[in-house]
Each structure stands twice: as structure tokens, then as C-alpha cells.
Protein backbone atom coordinates (compact mmCIF):
# COMPACT_ATOMS: atom_id res chain seq x y z
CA UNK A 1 17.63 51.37 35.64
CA UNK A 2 16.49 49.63 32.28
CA UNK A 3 17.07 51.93 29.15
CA UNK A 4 13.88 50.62 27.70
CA UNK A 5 11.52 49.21 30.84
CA UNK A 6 12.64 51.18 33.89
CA UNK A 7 13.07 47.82 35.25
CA UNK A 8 15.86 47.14 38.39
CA UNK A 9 18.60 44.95 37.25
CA UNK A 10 17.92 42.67 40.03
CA UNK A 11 14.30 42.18 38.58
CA UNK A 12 15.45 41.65 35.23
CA UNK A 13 18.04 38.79 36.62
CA UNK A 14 15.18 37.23 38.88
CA UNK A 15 12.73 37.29 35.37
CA UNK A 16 15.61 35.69 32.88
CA UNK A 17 13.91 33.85 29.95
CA UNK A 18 14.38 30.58 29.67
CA UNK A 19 16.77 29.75 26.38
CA UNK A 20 14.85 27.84 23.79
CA UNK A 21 17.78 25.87 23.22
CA UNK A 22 18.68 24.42 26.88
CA UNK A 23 15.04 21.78 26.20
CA UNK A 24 16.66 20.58 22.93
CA UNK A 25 18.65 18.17 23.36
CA UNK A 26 16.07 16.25 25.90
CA UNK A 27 13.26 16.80 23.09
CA UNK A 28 14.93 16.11 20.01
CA UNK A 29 15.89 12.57 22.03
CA UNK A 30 12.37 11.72 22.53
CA UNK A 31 11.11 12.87 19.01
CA UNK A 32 13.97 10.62 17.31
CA UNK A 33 13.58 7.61 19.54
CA UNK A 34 9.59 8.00 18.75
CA UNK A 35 10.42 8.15 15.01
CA UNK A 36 12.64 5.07 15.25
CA UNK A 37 10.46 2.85 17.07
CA UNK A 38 7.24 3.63 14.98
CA UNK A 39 9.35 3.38 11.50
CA UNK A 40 10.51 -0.14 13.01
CA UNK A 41 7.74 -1.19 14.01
CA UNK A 42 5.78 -0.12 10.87
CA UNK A 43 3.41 -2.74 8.93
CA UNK A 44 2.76 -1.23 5.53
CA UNK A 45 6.24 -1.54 3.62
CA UNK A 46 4.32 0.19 0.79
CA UNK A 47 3.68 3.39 2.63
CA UNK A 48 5.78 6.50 2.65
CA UNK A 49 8.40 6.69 5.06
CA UNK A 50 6.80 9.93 6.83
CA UNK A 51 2.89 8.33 6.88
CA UNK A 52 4.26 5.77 8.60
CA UNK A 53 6.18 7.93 11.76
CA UNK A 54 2.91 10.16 12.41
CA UNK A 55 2.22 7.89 14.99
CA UNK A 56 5.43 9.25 16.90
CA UNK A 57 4.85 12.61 15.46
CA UNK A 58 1.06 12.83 17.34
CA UNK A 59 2.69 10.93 20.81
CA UNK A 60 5.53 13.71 20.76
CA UNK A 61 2.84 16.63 20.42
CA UNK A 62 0.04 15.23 23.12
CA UNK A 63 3.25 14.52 25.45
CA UNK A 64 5.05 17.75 25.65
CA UNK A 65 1.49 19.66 25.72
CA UNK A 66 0.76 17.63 29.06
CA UNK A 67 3.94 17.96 30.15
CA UNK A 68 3.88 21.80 30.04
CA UNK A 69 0.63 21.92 31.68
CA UNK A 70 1.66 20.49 33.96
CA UNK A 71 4.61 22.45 34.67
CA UNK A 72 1.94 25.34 34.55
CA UNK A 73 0.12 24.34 37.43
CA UNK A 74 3.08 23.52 39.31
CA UNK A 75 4.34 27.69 38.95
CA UNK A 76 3.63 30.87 40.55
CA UNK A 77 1.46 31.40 38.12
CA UNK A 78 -1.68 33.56 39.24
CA UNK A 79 -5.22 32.58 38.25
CA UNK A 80 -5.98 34.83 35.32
CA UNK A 81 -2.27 33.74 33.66
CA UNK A 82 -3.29 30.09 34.70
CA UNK A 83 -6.62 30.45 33.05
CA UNK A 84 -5.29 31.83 30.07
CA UNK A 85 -2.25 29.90 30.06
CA UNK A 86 -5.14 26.57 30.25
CA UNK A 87 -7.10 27.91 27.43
CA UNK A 88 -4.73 28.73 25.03
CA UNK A 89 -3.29 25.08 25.61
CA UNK A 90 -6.62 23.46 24.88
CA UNK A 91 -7.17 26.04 21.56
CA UNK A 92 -3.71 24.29 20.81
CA UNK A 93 -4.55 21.01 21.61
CA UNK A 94 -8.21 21.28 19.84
CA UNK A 95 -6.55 22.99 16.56
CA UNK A 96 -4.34 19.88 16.29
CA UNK A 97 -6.63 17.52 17.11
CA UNK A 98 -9.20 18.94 14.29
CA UNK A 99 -7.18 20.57 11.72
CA UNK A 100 -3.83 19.92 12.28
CA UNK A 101 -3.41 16.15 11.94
CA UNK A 102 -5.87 15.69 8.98
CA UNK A 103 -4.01 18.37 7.61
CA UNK A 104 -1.11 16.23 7.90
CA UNK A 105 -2.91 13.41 6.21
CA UNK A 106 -4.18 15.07 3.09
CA UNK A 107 -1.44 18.06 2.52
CA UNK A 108 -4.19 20.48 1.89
CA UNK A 109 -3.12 24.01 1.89
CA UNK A 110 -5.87 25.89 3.45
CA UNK A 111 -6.13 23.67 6.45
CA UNK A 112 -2.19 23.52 6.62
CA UNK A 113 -1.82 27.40 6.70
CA UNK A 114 -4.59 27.77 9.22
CA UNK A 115 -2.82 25.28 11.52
CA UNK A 116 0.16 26.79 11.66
CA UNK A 117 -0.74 30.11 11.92
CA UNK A 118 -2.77 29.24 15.47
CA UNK A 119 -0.03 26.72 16.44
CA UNK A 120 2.44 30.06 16.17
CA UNK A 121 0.13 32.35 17.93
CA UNK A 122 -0.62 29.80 20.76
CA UNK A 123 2.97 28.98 21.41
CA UNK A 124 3.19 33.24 21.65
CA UNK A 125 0.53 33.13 24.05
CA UNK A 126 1.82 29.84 26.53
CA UNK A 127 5.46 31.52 26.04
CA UNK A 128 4.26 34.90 26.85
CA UNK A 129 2.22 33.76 30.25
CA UNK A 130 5.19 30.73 30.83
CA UNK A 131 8.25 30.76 29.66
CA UNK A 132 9.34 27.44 30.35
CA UNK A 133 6.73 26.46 27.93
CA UNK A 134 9.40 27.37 25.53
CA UNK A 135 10.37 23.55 24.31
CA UNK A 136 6.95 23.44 22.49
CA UNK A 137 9.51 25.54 20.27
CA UNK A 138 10.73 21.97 18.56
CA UNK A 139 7.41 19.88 18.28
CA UNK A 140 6.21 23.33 16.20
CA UNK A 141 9.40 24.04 14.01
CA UNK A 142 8.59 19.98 12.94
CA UNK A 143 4.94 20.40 12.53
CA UNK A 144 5.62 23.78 10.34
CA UNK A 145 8.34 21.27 7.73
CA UNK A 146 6.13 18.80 8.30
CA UNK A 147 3.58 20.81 6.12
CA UNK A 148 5.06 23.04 4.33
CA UNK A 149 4.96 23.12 0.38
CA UNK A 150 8.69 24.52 -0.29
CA UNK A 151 11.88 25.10 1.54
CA UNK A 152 10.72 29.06 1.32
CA UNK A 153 7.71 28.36 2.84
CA UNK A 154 9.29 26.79 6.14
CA UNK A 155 11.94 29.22 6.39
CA UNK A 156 9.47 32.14 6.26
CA UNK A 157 7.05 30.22 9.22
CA UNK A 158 10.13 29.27 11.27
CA UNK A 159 11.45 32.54 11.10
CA UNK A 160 7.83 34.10 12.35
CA UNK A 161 7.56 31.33 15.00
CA UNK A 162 11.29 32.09 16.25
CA UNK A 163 10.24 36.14 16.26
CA UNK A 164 7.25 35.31 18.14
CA UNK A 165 8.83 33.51 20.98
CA UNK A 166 11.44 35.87 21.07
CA UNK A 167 9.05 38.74 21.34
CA UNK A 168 6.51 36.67 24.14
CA UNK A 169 10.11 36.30 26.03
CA UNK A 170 10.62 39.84 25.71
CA UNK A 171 7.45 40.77 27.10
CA UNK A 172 7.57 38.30 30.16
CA UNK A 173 10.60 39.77 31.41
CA UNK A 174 10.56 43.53 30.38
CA UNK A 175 11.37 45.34 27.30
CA UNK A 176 15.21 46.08 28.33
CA UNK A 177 18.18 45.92 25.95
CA UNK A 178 19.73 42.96 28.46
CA UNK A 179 17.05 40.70 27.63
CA UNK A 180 16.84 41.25 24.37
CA UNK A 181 21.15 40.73 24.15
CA UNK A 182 20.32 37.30 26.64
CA UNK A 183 17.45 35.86 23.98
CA UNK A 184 19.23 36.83 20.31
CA UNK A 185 21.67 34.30 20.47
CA UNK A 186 19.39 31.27 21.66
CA UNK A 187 16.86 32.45 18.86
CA UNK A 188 19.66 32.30 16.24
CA UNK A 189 20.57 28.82 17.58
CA UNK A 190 16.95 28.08 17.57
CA UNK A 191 16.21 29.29 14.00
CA UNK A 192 19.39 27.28 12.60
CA UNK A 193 18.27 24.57 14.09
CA UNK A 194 15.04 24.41 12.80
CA UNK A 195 15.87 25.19 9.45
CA UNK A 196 18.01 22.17 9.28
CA UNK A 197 16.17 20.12 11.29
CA UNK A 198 13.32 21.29 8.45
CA UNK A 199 14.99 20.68 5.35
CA UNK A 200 16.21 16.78 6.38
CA UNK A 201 12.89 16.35 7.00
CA UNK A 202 11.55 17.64 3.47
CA UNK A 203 14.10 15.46 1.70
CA UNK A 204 12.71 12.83 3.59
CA UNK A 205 9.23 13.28 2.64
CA UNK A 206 10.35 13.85 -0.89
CA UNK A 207 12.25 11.36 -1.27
CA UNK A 208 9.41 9.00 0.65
CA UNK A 209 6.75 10.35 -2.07
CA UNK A 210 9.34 9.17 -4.39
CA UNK A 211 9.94 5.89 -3.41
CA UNK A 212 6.39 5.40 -2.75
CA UNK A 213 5.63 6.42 -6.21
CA UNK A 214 8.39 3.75 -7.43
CA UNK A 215 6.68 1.15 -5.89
CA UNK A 216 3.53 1.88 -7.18
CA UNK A 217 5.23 1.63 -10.87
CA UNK A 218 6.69 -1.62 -9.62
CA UNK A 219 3.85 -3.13 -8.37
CA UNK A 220 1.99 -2.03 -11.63
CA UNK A 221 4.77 -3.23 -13.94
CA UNK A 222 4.89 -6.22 -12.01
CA UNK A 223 0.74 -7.04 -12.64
CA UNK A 224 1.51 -6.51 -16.15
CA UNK A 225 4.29 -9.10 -16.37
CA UNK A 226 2.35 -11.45 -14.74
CA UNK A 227 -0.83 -10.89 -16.97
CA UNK A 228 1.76 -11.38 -19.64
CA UNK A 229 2.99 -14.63 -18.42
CA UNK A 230 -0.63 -15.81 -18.23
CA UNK A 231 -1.88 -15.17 -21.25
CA UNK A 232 1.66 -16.57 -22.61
CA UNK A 233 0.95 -19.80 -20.87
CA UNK A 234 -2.10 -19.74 -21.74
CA UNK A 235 -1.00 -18.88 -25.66
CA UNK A 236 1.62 -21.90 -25.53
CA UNK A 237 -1.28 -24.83 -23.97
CA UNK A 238 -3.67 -23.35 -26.66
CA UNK A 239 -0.80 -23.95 -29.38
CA UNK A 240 0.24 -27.51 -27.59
CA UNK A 241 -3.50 -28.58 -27.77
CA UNK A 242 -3.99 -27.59 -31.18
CA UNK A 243 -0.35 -29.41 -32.27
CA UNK A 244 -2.02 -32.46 -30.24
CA UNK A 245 -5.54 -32.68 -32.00
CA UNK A 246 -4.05 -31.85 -35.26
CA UNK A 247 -1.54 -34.77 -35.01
CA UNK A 248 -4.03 -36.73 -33.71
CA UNK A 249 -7.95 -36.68 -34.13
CA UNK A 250 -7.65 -34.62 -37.14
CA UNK A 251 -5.78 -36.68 -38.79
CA UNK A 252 -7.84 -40.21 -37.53
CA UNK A 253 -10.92 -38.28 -39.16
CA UNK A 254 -9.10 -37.80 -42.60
CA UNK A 255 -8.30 -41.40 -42.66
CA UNK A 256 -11.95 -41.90 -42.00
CA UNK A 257 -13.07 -39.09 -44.26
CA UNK A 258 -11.18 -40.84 -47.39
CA UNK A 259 -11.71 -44.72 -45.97
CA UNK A 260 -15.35 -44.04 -46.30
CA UNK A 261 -15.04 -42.39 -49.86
CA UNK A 262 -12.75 -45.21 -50.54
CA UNK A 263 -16.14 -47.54 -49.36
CA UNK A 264 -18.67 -45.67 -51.14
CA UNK A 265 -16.54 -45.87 -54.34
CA UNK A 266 -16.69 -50.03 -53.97
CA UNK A 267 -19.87 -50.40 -53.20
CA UNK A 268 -21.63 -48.91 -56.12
CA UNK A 269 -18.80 -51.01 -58.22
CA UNK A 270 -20.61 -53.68 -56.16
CA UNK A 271 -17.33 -54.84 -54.08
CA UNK A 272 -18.88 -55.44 -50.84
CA UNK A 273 -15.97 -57.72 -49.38
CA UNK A 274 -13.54 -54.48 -50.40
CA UNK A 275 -16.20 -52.40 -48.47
CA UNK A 276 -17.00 -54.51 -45.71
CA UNK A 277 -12.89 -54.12 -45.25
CA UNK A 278 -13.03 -50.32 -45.45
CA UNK A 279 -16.00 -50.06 -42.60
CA UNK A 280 -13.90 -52.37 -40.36
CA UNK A 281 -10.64 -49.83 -40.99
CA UNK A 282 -13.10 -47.21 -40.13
CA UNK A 283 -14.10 -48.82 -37.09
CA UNK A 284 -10.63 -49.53 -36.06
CA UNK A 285 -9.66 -45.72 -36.92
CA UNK A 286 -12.29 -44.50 -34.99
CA UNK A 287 -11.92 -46.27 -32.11
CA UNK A 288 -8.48 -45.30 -32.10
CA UNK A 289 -9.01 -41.62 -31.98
CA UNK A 290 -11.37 -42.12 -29.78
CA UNK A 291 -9.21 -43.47 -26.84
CA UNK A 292 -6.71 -40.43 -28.45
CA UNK A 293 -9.46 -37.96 -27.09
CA UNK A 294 -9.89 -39.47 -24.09
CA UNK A 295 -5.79 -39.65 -23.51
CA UNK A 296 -5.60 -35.97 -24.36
CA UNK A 297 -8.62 -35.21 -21.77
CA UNK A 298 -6.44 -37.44 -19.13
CA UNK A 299 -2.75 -36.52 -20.03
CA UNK A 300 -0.60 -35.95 -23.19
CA UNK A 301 1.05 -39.56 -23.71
CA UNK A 302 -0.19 -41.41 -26.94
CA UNK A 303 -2.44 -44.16 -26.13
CA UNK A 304 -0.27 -45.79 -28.77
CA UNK A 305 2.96 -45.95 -26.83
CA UNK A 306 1.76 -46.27 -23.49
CA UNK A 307 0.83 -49.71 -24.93
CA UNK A 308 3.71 -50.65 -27.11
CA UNK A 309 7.13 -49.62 -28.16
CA UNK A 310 8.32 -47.08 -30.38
CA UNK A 311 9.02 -49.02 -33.05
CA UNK A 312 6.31 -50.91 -32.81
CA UNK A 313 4.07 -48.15 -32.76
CA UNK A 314 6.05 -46.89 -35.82
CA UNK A 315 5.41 -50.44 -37.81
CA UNK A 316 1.33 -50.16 -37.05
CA UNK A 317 1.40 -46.85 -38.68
CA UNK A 318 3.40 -48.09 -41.49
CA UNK A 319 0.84 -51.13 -41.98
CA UNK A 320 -2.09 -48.84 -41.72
CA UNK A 321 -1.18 -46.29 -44.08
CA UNK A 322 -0.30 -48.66 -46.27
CA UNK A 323 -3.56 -50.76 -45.99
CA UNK A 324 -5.48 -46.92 -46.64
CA UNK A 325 -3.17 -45.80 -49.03
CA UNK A 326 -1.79 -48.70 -50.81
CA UNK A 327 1.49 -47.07 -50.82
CA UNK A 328 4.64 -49.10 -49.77
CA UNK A 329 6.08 -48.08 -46.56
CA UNK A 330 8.97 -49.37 -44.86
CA UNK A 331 10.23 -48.89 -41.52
CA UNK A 332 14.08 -49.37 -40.89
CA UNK A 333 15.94 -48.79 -37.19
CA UNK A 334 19.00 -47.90 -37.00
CA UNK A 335 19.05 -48.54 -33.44
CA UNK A 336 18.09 -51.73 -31.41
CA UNK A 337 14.55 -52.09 -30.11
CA UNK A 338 15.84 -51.89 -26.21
CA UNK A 339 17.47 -48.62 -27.27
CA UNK A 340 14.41 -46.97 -28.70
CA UNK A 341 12.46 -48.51 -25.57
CA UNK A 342 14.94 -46.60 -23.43
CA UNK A 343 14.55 -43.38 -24.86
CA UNK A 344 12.84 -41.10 -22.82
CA UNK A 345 8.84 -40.43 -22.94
CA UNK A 346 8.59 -36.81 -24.32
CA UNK A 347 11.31 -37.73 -27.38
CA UNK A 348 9.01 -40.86 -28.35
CA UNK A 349 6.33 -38.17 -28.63
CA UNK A 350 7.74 -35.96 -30.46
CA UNK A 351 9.22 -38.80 -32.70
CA UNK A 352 6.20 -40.39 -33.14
CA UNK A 353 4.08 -37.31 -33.84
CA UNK A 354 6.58 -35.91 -36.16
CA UNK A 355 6.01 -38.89 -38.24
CA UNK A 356 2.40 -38.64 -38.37
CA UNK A 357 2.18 -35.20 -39.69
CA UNK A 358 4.95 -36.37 -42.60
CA UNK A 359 2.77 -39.44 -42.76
CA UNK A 360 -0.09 -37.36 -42.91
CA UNK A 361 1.30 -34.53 -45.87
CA UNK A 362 2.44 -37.56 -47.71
CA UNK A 363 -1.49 -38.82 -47.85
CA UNK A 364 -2.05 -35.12 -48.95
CA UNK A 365 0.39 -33.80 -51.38
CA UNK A 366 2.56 -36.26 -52.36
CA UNK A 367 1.33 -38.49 -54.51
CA UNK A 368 4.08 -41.32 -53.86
CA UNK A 369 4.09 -44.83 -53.94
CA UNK A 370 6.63 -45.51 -51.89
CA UNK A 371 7.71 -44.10 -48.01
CA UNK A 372 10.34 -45.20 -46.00
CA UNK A 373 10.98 -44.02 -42.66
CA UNK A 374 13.95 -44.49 -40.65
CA UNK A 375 15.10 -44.19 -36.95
CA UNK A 376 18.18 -43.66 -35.85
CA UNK A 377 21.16 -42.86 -33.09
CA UNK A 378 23.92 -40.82 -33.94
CA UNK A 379 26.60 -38.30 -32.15
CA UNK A 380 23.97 -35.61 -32.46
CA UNK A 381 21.39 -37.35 -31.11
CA UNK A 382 18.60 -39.29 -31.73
CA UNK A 383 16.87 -38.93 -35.44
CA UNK A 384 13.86 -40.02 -37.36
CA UNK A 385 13.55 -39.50 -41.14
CA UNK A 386 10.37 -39.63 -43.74
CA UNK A 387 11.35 -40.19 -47.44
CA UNK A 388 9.09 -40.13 -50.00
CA UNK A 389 9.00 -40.40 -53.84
CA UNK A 390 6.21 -38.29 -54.44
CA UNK A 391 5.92 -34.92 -56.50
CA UNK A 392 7.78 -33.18 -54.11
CA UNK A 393 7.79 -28.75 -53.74
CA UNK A 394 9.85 -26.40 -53.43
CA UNK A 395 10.41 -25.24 -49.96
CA UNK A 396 11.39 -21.91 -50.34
CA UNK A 397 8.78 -21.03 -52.16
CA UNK A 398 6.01 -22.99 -49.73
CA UNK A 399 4.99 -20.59 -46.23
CA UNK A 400 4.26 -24.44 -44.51
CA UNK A 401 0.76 -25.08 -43.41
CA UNK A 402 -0.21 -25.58 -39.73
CA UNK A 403 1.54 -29.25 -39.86
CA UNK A 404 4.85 -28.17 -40.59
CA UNK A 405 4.66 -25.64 -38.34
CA UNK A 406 3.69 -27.52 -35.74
CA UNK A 407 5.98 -30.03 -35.97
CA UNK A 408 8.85 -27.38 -35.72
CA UNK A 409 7.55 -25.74 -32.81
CA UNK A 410 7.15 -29.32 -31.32
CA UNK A 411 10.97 -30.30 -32.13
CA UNK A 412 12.37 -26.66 -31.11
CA UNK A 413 10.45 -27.05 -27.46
CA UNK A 414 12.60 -30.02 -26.79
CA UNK A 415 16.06 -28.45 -27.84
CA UNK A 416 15.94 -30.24 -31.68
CA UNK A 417 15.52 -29.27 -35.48
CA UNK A 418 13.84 -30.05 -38.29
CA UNK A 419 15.21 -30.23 -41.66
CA UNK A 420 13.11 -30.50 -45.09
CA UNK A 421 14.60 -31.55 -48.58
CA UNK A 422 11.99 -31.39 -51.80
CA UNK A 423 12.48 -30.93 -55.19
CA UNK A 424 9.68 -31.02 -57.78
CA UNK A 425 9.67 -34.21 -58.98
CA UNK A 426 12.24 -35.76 -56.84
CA UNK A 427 10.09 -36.21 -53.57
CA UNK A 428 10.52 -35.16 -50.32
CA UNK A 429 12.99 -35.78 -46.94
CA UNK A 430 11.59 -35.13 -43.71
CA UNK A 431 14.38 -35.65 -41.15
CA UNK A 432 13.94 -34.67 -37.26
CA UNK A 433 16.87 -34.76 -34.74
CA UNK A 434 16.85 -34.46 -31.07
CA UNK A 435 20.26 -33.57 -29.44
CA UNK A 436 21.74 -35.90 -26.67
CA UNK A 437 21.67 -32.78 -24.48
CA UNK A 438 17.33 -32.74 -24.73
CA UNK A 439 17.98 -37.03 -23.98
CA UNK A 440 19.87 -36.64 -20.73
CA UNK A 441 17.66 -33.60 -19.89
CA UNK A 442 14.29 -35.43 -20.02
């Protein structure tokens, strides 16, 4: 007889519980091939690594509750077991369906608790009427991790799911000591299992938070750089525009701002043929930064050199000054004019422009009578200098207006310097020079 139940040996042999163990190997293959293919097969690269297997998680659940109803109906079951057996299956099924898997979405711990404590007492029940219903044992130990809080947490719920099974097995097949010696060690296997099988799973969804959470900074860090390299851009066209207009149109209206002051002044001395001269300069000055505006509205190449040379451009600017100045300006080249027609577009720019702002100070400051500006080739490069003999500064003690600054940023973008000699009194050296390196470049 059993110590505890009365119960025959013979009985207690024909009633064995089923070991939760002897189902794991078969489930924890289809849960892991249902993780891999829905993490493979997973669109959103920005999601966490566990959002992104529920899929599998929901397919493994619905599965193995089909599969052990129908195992149910397949038993010796008798009706009332059957009918309880059925109803605690759907209170399963309907607990998932309505608080288990949004509690798996949103990680709220009301719903989460409430899950798992009918998922635990519904396994009891199935276990209790069916013993074989026993592998529900794994899908539950990975819903428990799956929403538990702490490492505690899913210890303390494993370790009431394994005592509950244990105890439904119990009751199925008698309270006798032989039973209880037959279920202890699966249980312990069970419960080791789980707990292992429960922590991987909580590093994962750690670590998935984490990395989800590094993206997010990445993606945000990334926005910023971007909005940085925008307004950058946007910074350096603003700065290249105003370099343009300054060397440009702003400096065709100051020739037209003095040529006309120049007029006025003649005409009340009553020189009309002097004026008359003037208002044609004007004309001509206008009408050249006119076609200047339109060249910057179309592209960046001076209307000036897409119609002549270099160095012709350079002598026209020479003549002009001097006709609105008087002063004497020379132009000397170092360099034949096929060379200086061979240089490449963007250093005639910047040559040409950085003689129009020296041009340009010279009409302002300077005072001189005489300019002389000089092109040249050397090892370094290719050079242009401005000499004046005006009143000349001291450049330490001079900040540099927008002009000079522009220039430099002008010279620096293509890879050269700009060098500035002045002494009070002893006029002023402008000298530009664009390495080789910026000539083979462009």
C-alpha cells in the first residue's frame, strides 16, 4: 500500500506523471527556430531585438495550446475533466489574447502580474485534469521572463509555476511518497532550466532596450549634424555671395557714387565736356555691374573674363581706375599672356577679385598717386601683387574691414595666402599667392 494515498503500487505505476522535461527538447526546437525566422525576417532594424520576435513568441503559444487540446480530446478523459480541461484552456487562451500580449507590448505591471498569475493557475488546472499537458511548462517559464521586472521577480514566478505543476502532478496520480520521489528531480531540471532559459532572455531584452536607446541617440545626433551642415552651407553661400556683391556691385556703385560727385563738381565750374565724360563713365560703370548682377543671378564667373583674358581684364581695370581716379596705374606680367590664359577658371577669379578689393581700398584710404600691380609665376605658385604709394597703416594695429577679410577667406578656400605690408607713410603691398597644388587641383 501507499504510505500517504492507500494507493496499489500497480495503480501508482499505471498513473506515472509525465516528466516536464521529456517535451523539452521538441519545444525549445520550435520556440528557437520561431525566434530565428521572425528576427530574420524582421523589417524594422530600429526596433528592439525582443519587439521584433513576438511574432514567434504568439505562434509558439496559440500552437502548443491547440496542440494540447487536442491531445485532450484524443484521452480517456471523461466529460466533466474534458469540460473543465476545455474551459480552463479557453480562460488561458482568452487571458493571453486580452491581457497577456498587450501586456507584453506596454510592460505594464498590473496587467503583467495579472497574466501570469492566471497563466500559472491554468497550467495547474490543464496539468491537474492532463498531465501530458505538461509542455505548456516552457511557453509559460518564457512568458513569466518575458515580463518580469527583475531577475527576483522571475525566479520567485518560476519557482511558483514549477510548485504548481508539481503539486497538479501529485494530485493526478495520488499523494504517495513514489510520486513525489518520480516528479522532484524533473521539477529541479525544470526549474534550472527555466531560470536560465529566463535570465538569457532578460539580458536580451536589456541589452535590446539598450541598443534601441543607442540608436535613438544616433539617429538624433545624426539630425543634428546634418542641421549643422545645412545651416553651415548655408553660412558659407551667404558669406560667398556677400564676398561676390562686395567685390562687385558694391564697388561699381562707389565708382558711380564718386563719378557723379566728380560730375556735379564740373558742372557748376561750368565744364560740361569734363561732365558729359563723367555721365558716359557712369553709363559704362553701370552697365557693367549690371551684366555683374545678372552673371551672379546665372553663375559665379565674371562677365569680365568670360569675355577676355586675364590680363586683359587686369589692363581695363587699370585704365578705368585711372580715368576715375587720375592715379597712375601700371600693370606688369611676369608671365606670358598664353600662360595666364591657361590658368584655371576659379584662380582667375580669385586673382582678379583680389585686385579689385586692393583696387578698391586704394580709391578709399590711400591717397596714392601711383599703383602698380603685378602678376606673376613662381615655384610657389601663381601670384598677383598691388603696390601703392599712398599713406599707408599699420596692420597690426588695423582689425581689416569686410574687404580684407573677404579677400582672405576667398584666397584660403582655394589652398593660398595673403600677405599685407604698410607702413605709415610708405604705402602699402598687397601680394596674393596661389600654390601649384590649388593649380593642378582645379
Amino acid at each position: 500500500m501507499n504510505e500517504l494515498s492507500g494507493t496499489t503500487p500497480a495503480a501508482s505505476a499505471r498513473r506515472r506523471p509525465v516528466p516536464a522535461a521529456w517535451s523539452a527538447p521538441r519545444a525549445w526546437v520550435l520556440l528557437w527556430r520561431k525566434m530565428v525566422a521572425v528576427e530574420s525576417s524582421g523589417s524594422g532594424v530600429d526596433q528592439p531585438v525582443w519587439t521584433r520576435t513576438l511574432v514567434g513568441w504568439h505562434i509558439v503559444f496559440w500552437v502548443l495550446l491547440a496542440m494540447t487540446l487536442a491531445l485532450s480530446f484524443s484521452g480517456d478523459l471523461n466529460p466533466t475533466r474534458q469540460a473543465g480541461f476545455v474551459g480552463a484552456a479557453v480562460v488561458l487562451g482568452a487571458a493571453y489574447q486580452f491581457i497577456g500580449m498587450p501586456a507584453i507590448r506596454s510592460r505594464r505591471a498590473l496587467p503583467s502580474y495579472a497574466y501570469r498569475l492566471v497563466l500559472i493557475a491554468c497550467l495547474v488546472v490543464l496539468v491537474a485534469l492532463h498531465p501530458q499537458s505538461v509542455f505548456l511548462m516552457f511557453i509559460a517559464s518564457a512568458q513569466i521572463w518575458l515580463l518580469c521586472e527583475d531577475v527576483r521577480e522571475g525566479a520567485a514566478l518560476s519557482l511558483l509555476l514549477v510548485v504548481g505543476v508539481g503539486a497538479a502532478q501529485l494530485w493526478n496520480v495520488g499523494w504517495g511518497w513514489g510520486a513525489f520521489w518520480d516528479i522532484l528531480p524533473w521539477m529541479l531540471v525544470s526549474l534550472v532550466v527555466s531560470l536560465l532559459f529566463g535570465i538569457w532572455i532578460e539580458k536580451v531584452i536589456t541589452q535590446s532596450q539598450q541598443r534601441a536607446e543607442l540608436i535613438e541617440q544616433l539617429e538624433s545626433a545624426r539630425d543634428e549634424l546634418n542641421e549643422a551642415h545645412h545651416s553651415a552651407g548655408v553660412m558659407a553661400e551667404r558669406e560667398r555671395m556677400a564676398r561676390e556683391i562686395h567685390d562687385t556691385l558694391a564697388q561699381g556703385m562707389t565708382s558711380i557714387v564718386m563719378l557723379a560727385q566728380t560730375a556735379a563738381v564740373e558742372l557748376q565750374r561750368g565744364g560740361t565736356d569734363g561732365a558729359a565724360a563723367r555721365l558716359a563713365a557712369i553709363e559704362d560703370t553701370a552697365r557693367e555691374n549690371l551684366a555683374e548682377a545678372r552673371a551672379l543671378v546665372a553663375a559665379f564667373t565674371p562677365v569680365a573674363l568670360s569675355e577676355a583674358t586675364l590680363s586683359e581684364v587686369l589692363r581695363r581695370q587699370a585704365e578705368r581706375f585711372a580715368a576715375e581716379t587720375g592715379v597712375d596705374v601700371q600693370v606688369s606680367l611676369d608671365l606670358p599672356d598664353e600662360e595666364v590664359a591657361a590658368l584655371p577658371q576659379a584662380q582667375q577669379v580669385v586673382l582678379l577679385r583680389s585686385a579689385q578689393e586692393a583696387l578698391a581700398n586704394v580709391r578709399k584710404h590711400a591717397r596714392a598717386t601711383q599703383v602698380r600691380i603685378t602678376l606673376g609665376l613662381s615655384d610657389g605658385g601663381v601670384w598677383i601683387e598691388i603696390r601703392d604709394d599712398g599713406s599707408g597703416f599699420t596692420p597690426a594695429a588695423v582689425s581689416g574691414g569686410f574687404g580684407l577679410t573677404a579677400m582672405r577667406g576667398r584666397v584660403e578656400e582655394s589652398g593660398g595666402s595673403v600677405q599685407v605690408e604698410s607702413a605709415p607713410g610708405r604705402g602699402t603691398r598687397v601680394q596674393v599667392l596661389i600654390p601649384a597644388t590649388a593649380q593642378e587641383d582645379a
